[in-house]
Structure formats: structure tokens, C-alpha cells
Protein backbone atom coordinates (compact mmCIF):
# COMPACT_ATOMS: atom_id res chain seq x y z
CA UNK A 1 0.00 0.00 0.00
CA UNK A 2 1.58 3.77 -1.27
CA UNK A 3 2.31 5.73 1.64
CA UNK A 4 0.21 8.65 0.45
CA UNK A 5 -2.95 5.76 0.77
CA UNK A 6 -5.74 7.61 2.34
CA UNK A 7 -3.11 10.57 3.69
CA UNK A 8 -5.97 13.45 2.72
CA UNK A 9 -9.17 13.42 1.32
CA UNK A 10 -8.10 14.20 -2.51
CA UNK A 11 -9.41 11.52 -3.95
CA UNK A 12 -11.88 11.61 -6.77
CA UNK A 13 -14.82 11.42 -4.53
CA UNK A 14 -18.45 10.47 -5.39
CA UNK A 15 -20.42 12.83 -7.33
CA UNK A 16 -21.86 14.81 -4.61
CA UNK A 17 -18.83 17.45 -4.70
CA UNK A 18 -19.99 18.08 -8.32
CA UNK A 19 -23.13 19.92 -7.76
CA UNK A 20 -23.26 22.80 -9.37
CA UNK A 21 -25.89 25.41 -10.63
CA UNK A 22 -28.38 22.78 -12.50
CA UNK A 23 -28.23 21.45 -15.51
CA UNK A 24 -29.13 24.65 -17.96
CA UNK A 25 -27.24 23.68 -21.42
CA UNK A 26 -27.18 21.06 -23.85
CA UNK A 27 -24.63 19.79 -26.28
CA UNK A 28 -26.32 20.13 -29.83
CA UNK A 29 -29.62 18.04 -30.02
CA UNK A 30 -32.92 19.74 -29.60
CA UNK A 31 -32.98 20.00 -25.61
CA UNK A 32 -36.51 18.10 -24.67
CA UNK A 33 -37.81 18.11 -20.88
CA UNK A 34 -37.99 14.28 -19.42
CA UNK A 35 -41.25 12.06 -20.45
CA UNK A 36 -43.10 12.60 -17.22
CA UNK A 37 -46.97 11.68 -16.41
CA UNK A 38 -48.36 15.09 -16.54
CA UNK A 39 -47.20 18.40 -18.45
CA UNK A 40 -46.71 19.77 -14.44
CA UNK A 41 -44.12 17.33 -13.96
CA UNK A 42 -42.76 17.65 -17.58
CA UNK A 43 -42.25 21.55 -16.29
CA UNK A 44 -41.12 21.13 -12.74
CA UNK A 45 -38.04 18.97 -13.98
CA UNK A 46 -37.20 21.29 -17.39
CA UNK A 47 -33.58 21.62 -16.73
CA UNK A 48 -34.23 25.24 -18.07
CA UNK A 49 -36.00 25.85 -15.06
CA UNK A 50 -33.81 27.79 -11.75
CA UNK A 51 -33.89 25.24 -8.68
CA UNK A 52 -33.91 22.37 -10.71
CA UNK A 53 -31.40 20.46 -8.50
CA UNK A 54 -33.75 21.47 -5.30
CA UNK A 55 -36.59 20.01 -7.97
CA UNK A 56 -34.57 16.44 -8.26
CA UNK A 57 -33.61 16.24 -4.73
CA UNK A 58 -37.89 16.92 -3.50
CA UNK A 59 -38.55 14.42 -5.75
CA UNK A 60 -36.62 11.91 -4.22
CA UNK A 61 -37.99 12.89 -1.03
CA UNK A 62 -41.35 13.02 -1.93
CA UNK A 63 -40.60 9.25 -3.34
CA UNK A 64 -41.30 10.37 -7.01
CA UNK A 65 -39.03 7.23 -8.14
CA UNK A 66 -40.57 6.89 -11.33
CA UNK A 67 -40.21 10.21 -12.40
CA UNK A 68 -36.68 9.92 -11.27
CA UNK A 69 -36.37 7.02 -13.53
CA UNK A 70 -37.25 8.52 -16.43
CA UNK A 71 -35.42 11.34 -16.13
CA UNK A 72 -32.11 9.55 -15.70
CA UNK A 73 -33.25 7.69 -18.60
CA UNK A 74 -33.59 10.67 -20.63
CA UNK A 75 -30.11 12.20 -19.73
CA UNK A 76 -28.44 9.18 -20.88
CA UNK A 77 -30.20 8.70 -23.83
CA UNK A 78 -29.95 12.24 -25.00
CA UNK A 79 -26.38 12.78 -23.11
CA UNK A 80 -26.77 16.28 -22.55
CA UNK A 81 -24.29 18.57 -20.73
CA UNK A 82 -23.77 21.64 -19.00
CA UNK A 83 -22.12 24.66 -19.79
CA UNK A 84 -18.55 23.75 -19.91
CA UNK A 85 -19.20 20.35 -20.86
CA UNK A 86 -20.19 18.57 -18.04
CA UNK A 87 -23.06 15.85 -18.47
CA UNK A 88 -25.90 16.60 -17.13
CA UNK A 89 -26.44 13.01 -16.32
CA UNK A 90 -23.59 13.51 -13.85
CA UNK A 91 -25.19 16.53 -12.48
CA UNK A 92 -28.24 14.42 -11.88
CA UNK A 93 -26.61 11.99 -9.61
CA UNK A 94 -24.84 14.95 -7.82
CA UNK A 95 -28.55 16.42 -7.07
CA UNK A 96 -29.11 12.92 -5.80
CA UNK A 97 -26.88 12.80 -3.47
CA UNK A 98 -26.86 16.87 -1.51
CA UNK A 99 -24.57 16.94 2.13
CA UNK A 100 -26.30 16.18 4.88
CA UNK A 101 -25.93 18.07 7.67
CA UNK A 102 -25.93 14.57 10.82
CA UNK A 103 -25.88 11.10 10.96
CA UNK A 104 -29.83 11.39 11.31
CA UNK A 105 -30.22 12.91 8.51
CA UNK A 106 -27.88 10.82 5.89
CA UNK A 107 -29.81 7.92 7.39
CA UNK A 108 -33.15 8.52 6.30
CA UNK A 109 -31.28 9.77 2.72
CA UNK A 110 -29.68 5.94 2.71
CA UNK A 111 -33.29 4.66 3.57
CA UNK A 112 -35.16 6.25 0.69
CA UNK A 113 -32.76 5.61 -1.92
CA UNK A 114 -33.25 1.62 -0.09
CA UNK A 115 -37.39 1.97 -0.57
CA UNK A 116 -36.26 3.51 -4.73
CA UNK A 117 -34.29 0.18 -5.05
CA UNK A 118 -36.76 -2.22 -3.11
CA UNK A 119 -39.68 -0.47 -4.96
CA UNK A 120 -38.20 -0.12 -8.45
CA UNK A 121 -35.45 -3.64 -8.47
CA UNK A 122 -34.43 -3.12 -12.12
CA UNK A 123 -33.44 0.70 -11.50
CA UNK A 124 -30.03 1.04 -12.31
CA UNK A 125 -30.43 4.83 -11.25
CA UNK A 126 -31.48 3.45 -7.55
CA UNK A 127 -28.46 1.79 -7.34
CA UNK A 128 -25.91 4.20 -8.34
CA UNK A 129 -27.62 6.68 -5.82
CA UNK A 130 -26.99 4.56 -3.07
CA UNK A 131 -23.88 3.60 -3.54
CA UNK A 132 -22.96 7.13 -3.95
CA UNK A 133 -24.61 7.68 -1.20
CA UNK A 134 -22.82 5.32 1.15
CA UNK A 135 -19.15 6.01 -0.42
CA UNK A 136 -19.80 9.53 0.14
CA UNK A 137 -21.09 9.01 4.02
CA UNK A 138 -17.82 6.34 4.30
CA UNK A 139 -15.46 9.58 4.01
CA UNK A 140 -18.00 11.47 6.29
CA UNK A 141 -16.89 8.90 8.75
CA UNK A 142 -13.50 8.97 7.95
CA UNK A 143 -12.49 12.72 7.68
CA UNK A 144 -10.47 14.68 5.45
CA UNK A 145 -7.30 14.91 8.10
CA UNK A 146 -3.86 12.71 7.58
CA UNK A 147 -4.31 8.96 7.81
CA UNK A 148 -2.46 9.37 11.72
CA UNK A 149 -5.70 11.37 12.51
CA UNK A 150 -8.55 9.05 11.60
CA UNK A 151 -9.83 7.45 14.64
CA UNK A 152 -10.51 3.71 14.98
CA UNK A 153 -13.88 4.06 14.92
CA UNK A 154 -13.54 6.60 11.40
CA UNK A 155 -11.57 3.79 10.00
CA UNK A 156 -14.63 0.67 10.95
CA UNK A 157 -17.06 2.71 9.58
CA UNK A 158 -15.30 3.79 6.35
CA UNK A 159 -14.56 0.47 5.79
CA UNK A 160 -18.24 -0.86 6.72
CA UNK A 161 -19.95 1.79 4.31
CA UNK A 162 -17.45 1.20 1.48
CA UNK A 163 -18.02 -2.17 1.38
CA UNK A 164 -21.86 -1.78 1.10
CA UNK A 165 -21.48 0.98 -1.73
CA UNK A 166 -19.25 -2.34 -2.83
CA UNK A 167 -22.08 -4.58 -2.70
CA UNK A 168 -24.57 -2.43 -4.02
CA UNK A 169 -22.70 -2.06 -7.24
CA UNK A 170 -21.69 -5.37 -7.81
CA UNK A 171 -25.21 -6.30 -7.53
CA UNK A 172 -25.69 -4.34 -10.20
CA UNK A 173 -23.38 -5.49 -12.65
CA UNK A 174 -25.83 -7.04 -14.99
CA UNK A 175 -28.84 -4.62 -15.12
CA UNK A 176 -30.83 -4.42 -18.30
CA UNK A 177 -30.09 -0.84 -18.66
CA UNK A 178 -26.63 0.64 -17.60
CA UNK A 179 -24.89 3.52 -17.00
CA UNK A 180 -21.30 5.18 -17.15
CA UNK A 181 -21.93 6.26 -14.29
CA UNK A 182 -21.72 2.99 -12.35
CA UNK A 183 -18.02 2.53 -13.48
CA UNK A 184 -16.93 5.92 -12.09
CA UNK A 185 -18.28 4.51 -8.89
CA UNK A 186 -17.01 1.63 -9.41
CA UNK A 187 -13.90 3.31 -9.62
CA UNK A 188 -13.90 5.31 -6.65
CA UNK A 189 -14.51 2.13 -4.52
CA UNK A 190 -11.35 0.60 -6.03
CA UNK A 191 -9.71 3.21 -5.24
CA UNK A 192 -11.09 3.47 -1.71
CA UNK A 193 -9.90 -0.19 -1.59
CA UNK A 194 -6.37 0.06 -3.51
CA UNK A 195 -7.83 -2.88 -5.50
CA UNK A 196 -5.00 -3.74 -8.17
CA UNK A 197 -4.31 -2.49 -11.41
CA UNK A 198 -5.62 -4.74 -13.60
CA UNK A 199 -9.13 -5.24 -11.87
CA UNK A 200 -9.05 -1.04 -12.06
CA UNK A 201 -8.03 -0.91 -15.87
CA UNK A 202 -10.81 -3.96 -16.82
CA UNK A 203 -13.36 -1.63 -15.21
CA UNK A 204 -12.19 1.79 -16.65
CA UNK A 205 -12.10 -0.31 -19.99
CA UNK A 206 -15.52 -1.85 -19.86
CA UNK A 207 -16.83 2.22 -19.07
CA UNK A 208 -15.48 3.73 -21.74
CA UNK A 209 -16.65 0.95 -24.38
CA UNK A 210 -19.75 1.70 -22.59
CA UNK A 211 -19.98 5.75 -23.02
CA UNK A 212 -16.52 7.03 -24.72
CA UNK A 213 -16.93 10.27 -23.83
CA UNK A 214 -18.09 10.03 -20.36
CA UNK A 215 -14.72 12.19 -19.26
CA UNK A 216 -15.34 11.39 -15.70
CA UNK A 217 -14.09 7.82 -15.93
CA UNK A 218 -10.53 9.03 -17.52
CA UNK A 219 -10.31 11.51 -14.72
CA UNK A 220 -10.99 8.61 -12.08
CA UNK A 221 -8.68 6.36 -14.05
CA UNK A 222 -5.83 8.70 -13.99
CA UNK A 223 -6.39 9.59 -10.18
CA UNK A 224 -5.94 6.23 -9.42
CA UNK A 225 -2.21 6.12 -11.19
CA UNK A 226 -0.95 9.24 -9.04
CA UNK A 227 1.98 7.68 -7.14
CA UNK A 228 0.33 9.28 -3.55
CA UNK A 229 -2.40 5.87 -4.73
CA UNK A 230 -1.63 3.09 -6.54
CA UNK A 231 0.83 4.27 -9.87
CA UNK A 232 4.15 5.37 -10.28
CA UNK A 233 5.68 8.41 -11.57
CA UNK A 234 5.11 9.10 -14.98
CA UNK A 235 1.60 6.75 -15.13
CA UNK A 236 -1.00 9.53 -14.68
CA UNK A 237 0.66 11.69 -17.24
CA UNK A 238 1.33 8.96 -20.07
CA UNK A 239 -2.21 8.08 -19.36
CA UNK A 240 -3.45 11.24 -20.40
CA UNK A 241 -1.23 11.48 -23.08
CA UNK A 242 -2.34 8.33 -24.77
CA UNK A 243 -5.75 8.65 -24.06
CA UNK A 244 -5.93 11.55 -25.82
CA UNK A 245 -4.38 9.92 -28.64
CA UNK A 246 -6.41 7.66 -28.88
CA UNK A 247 -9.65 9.77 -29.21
CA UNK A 248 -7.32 11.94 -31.63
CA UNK A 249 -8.01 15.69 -32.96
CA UNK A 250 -10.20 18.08 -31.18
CA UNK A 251 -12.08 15.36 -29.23
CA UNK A 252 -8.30 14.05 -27.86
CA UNK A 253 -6.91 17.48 -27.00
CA UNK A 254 -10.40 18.39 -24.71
CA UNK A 255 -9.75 15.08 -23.16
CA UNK A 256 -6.30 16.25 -22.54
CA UNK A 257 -7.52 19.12 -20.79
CA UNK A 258 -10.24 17.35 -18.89
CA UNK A 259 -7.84 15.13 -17.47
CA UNK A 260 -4.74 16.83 -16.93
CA UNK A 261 -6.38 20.01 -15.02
CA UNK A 262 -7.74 17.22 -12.38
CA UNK A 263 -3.94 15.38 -12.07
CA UNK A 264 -2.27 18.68 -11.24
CA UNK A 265 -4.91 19.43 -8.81
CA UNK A 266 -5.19 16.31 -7.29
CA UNK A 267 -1.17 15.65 -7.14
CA UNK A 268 -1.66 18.49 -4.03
CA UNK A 269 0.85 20.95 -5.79
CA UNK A 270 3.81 18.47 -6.45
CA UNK A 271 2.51 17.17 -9.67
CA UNK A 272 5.38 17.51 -12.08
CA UNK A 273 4.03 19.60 -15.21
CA UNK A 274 6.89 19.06 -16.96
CA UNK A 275 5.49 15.49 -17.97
CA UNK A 276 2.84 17.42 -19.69
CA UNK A 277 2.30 19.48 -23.02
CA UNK A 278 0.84 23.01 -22.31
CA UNK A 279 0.07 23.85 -25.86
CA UNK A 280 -2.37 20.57 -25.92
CA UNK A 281 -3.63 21.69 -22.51
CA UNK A 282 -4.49 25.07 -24.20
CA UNK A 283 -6.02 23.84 -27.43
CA UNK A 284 -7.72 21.53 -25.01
CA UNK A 285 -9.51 24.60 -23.10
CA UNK A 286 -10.21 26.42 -26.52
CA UNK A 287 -11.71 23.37 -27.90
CA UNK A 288 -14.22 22.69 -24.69
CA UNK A 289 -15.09 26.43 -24.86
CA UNK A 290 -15.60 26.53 -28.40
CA UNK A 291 -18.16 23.85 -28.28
CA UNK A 292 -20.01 23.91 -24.97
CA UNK A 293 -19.33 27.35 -23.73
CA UNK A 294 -16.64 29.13 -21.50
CA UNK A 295 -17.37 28.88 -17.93
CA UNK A 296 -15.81 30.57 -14.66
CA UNK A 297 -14.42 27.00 -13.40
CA UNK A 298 -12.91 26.41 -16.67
CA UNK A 299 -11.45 30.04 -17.07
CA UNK A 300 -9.98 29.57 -13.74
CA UNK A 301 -8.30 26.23 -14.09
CA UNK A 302 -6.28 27.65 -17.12
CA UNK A 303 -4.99 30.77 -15.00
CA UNK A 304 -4.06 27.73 -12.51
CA UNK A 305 -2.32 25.62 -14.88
CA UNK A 306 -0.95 28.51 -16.66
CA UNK A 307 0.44 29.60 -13.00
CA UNK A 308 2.18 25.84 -12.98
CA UNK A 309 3.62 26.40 -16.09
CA UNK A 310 5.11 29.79 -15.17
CA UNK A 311 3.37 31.21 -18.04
CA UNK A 312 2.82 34.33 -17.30
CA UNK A 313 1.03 35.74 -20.90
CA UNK A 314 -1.33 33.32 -20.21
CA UNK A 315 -2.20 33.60 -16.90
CA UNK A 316 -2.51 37.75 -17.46
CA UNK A 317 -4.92 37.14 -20.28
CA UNK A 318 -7.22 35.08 -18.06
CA UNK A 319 -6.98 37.19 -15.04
CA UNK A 320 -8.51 39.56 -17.40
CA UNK A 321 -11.40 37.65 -18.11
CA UNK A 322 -11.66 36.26 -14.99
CA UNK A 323 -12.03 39.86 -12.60
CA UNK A 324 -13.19 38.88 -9.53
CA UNK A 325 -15.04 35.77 -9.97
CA UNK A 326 -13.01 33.33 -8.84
CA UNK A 327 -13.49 29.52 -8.03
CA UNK A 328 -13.26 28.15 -5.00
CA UNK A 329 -12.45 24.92 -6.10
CA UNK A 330 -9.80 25.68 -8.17
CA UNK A 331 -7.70 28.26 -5.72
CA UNK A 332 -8.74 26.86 -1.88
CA UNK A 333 -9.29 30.63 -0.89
CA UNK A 334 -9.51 34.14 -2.39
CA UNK A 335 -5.79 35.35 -0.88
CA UNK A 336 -3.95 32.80 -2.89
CA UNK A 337 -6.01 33.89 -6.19
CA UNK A 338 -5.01 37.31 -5.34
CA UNK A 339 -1.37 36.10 -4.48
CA UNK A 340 -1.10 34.24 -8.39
CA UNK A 341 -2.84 37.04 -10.23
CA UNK A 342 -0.32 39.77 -8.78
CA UNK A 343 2.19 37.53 -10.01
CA UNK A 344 0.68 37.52 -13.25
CA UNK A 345 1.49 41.61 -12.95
CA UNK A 346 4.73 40.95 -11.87
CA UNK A 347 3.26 42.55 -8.64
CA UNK A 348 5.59 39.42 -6.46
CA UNK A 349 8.42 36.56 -7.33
């Protein structure tokens, strides 16, 4: 086992630190609102509509499974995405699966996501819920401090609610409908588990024959090569490199930048960018905004990157653009985005 294994929580982590605004933009088909029993549901769930996330998550709550159903049907039929790219099948799950604020309260979540499967057995969507669900709660349990700070009772009860997010999915291996989503689970429990390579590269392989494009499974993938888990040096970024290849023009370089933006943030500042090429990691970003849209996460992760690459043309240009609205999730807190763009300005070394 690395000794990095389960040092901080930076691993890819189920879907429900994804949420984001709701799922307002499609890719290029005619956007159409998900086959529901009555025109008021049809509108309630129009992913046009503000508080459509709140929408998904009262649904589940009110147990409105089989509208649930279909809409997770629809989203992987049509595969629409966000702004930025991002599917809005994805964003489903993450609506799926909000914080919870006590153990109370993620324990009726776990039960009524139970009653969806028990209710509704050949719901694939049921059953990538909950095992989101319980992943998610497993690192609730365990904390995000160093491994020397987890107590013995974080560590029984990580182990305990992996294992049933485990069980969950493996009980769902052969569903008549599936989902690209279950192998980015899948994934994350592997990881979670430091299950070997070849177990890990079978299920990243049977994803991607599943749903190509599904982005989210590469990003998993190459998390799980980072020498801090289970790869060595060099893995992650060859990874990237030939997976992107292997898609090839525009479609491989947007992969590129998909994937590589997550390994330098996820190698917690000691990734070595010098293993990567920055002018694929820009036509990357250009490519993504030129065909879904530019969005302020985006915009910041090239500042970021262009920060690691001590490019500082780059990163001026996009402090432009960027202002004031900066991500959270890309810069940890607002003094270090202030600290990179005055370097930008040659304002500090």
C-alpha cells in the first residue's frame, strides 16, 4: 500500500462534490424536458427551469421514483451537458446525493434511496444513488485529516460503508439498462480499496466501451495512477497522453484538458508539469469552450495551470477575463487567487 494511501481526502470522490448550478445547457440536439406523467411534472423537472437540483432532490424525497427514472433515462439517452461540458447526467446523480448536515439525517437519505431500489429492483439509477450515497457518508466517517488522525472508529465505519457501496454495485453489474456512471463509482470504490491495477483498468475499460466520452471515468482512471495511490511516476501523465491519442483531434486534445487540469490538482501541488504538453492543454480549453461554452471554473483552471507552467502571458490574459469571480475549487481561498494574479502583474516573485 503507497504511503500517500488515504493521507488526505483528494481523492476523486463520489459525485456529490460536483453539484453545481443545475443542468441549464445542452450539447447540440434539440434540448426536450424528461417524459413525465403530466405536463406539471414535464415543467417542474425542465432543466431550463432555476432550482432544478432542489426540484430532483424533493422528488426523491417526496418518493417520485418513477419520475426519477425517467429522467435519468432521458439524460443518458440524449447525453446532454452543461455549460462547460459537463453531463448533465452527472449533475443528476450529484442532485441525488446533496450533504447532509448529521448522521440522522444521511440515514433517512440511505433509507429512501433503499425503498427507490426495493420499490423499483431493475433501477439502475437506484443503485448508483446509493452507492454514492454510502461512499460519500464512508469519508464522512472517515475525515479529510492525515491517515495518523482518523480514529478507529472513522476507519470501521469507512470500511463498513465502502463495502456496502461495494455490494450495491456489484449487484448491479448485470442490469438491463446501464450507466457510465456505475463505473466511475465503481472506480472510486477501487480506489477506496487500492484494489489492483488490472481489476481497475478492466473496469475503466468496460466504461469507456460503454460511453466514450463520459470524461469522468478518464479523470478517475488517472487519479488512481498518481503515485500518492496506486501508480508510479510518470503513469498519470502517459495516461493522459495516450488517451488523448487515442480519441485523436479536437475530441483528444479536450480530453487532454479534462484530465490533466484534475492530475495537477489532485497531485496536491507536487505534480510535475513538466510530464505534460501546455500547448495541448491550451487547445484543449479552446476546444471545450468553443463547443459547450466558456465557464468561470474552466477560465480559472487555465490561470491555474498557466500559473504551474510559469506562463505568465497566459495567466494575465485570463486574469482579465476572470475579474473577480473566482473559483473556489480551483484556488482553496480568495488570498492565494489574489497572491497568483499579482504575479501575473509581476506585482511578487
Amino acid at each position: 500500500m503507497p504511503a500517500f494511501r488515504f493521507a488526505r481526502m483528494s481523492i476523486l470522490l463520489p459525485v456529490v462534490l460536483l453539484v453545481a448550478s443545475g443542468c441549464t445547457y445542452a450539447q447540440t440536439d434539440t434540448v426536450r424536458d424528461p417524459v413525465a406523467p403530466s405536463q406539471s411534472a414535464a415543467d417542474e423537472f425542465s432543466i431550463h427551469k432555476p432550482g432544478w437540483a432542489q426540484s430532483v432532490e424533493a422528488a426523491l424525497i417526496a418518493g417520485r421514483f418513477d419520475d426519477l427514472d425517467r429522467l435519468a433515462d432521458q439524460y443518458r439517452r440524449e447525453k446532454t451537458r452543461l455549460k462547460g461540458g459537463d453531463w448533465c447526467l452527472r449533475e443528476f446523480y450529484a442532485a441525488l446525493d446533496a450533504p447532509q448536515q448529521s448522521d440522522k439525517d444521511s440515514q433517512e437519505h440511505i433509507d429512501r434511496l433503499e425503498q427507490w431500489m426495493k420499490l423499483r429492483p431493475e433501477s439502475i439509477t437506484a443503485r448508483i444513488a446509493l452507492s454514492a450515497s454510502l461512499h460519500r457518508w464512508a469519508w464522512v466517517a472517515r475525515g479529510n485529516g492525515m491517515a495518523n488522525t482518523v480514529t478507529a472508529d472513522g476507519w470501521r465505519l469507512f470500511d463498513l460503508r465502502t463495502k456496502e457501496s461495494q455490494v450495491v454495485l456489484e449487484g448491479s453489474a448485470n442490469m438491463k439498462t446501464m450507466d457510465p456512471q456505475y463505473y466511475s463509482e465503481m472506480l472510486g470504490v477501487g480506489l477506496a480499496q487500492s484494489w489492483d491495477e488490472h481489476r481497475m483498468h478492466e473496469l475503466f475499460e468496460r466504461g469507456v466501451q460503454l460511453e466514450p466520452d463520459y470524461h469522468y471515468l478518464y479523470t478517475q482512471y488517472a487519479n488512481y495512477l498518481l503515485p500518492k495511490w496506486d501508480g508510479h511516476p510518470g503513469d498519470a501523465s502517459s495516461f493522459a497522453k495516450s488517451s488523448a491519442d487515442k480519441r485523436g483531434g479536437d475530441a483528444g486534445d479536450m480530453l487532454y484538458f479534462q484530465i490533466t487540469t484534475v492530475l495537477v490538482k489532485r497531485g496536491d501541488g507536487n505534480f510535475p508539469v513538466n510530464e505534460l504538453d501546455w500547448k495541448r492543454i491550451q487547445r484543449g480549453f479552446s476546444v471545450l469552450t468553443a463547443q459547450y461554452g466558456a465557464t468561470r471554473k474552466n477560465q480559472n483552471q487555465l490561470a491555474f495551470m498557466a500559473y504551474k507552467f510559469k506562463d505568465v502571458e497566459v495567466a494575465k490574459q485570463q486574469f482579465a477575463i476572470i475579474g473577480d469571480d473566482w473559483a473556489e475549487s480551483v484556488w482553496r481561498d480568495r488570498k492565494f487567487f489574489d497572491r497568483i494574479r499579482d504575479w501575473s502583474h509581476g506585482l511578487n516573485s
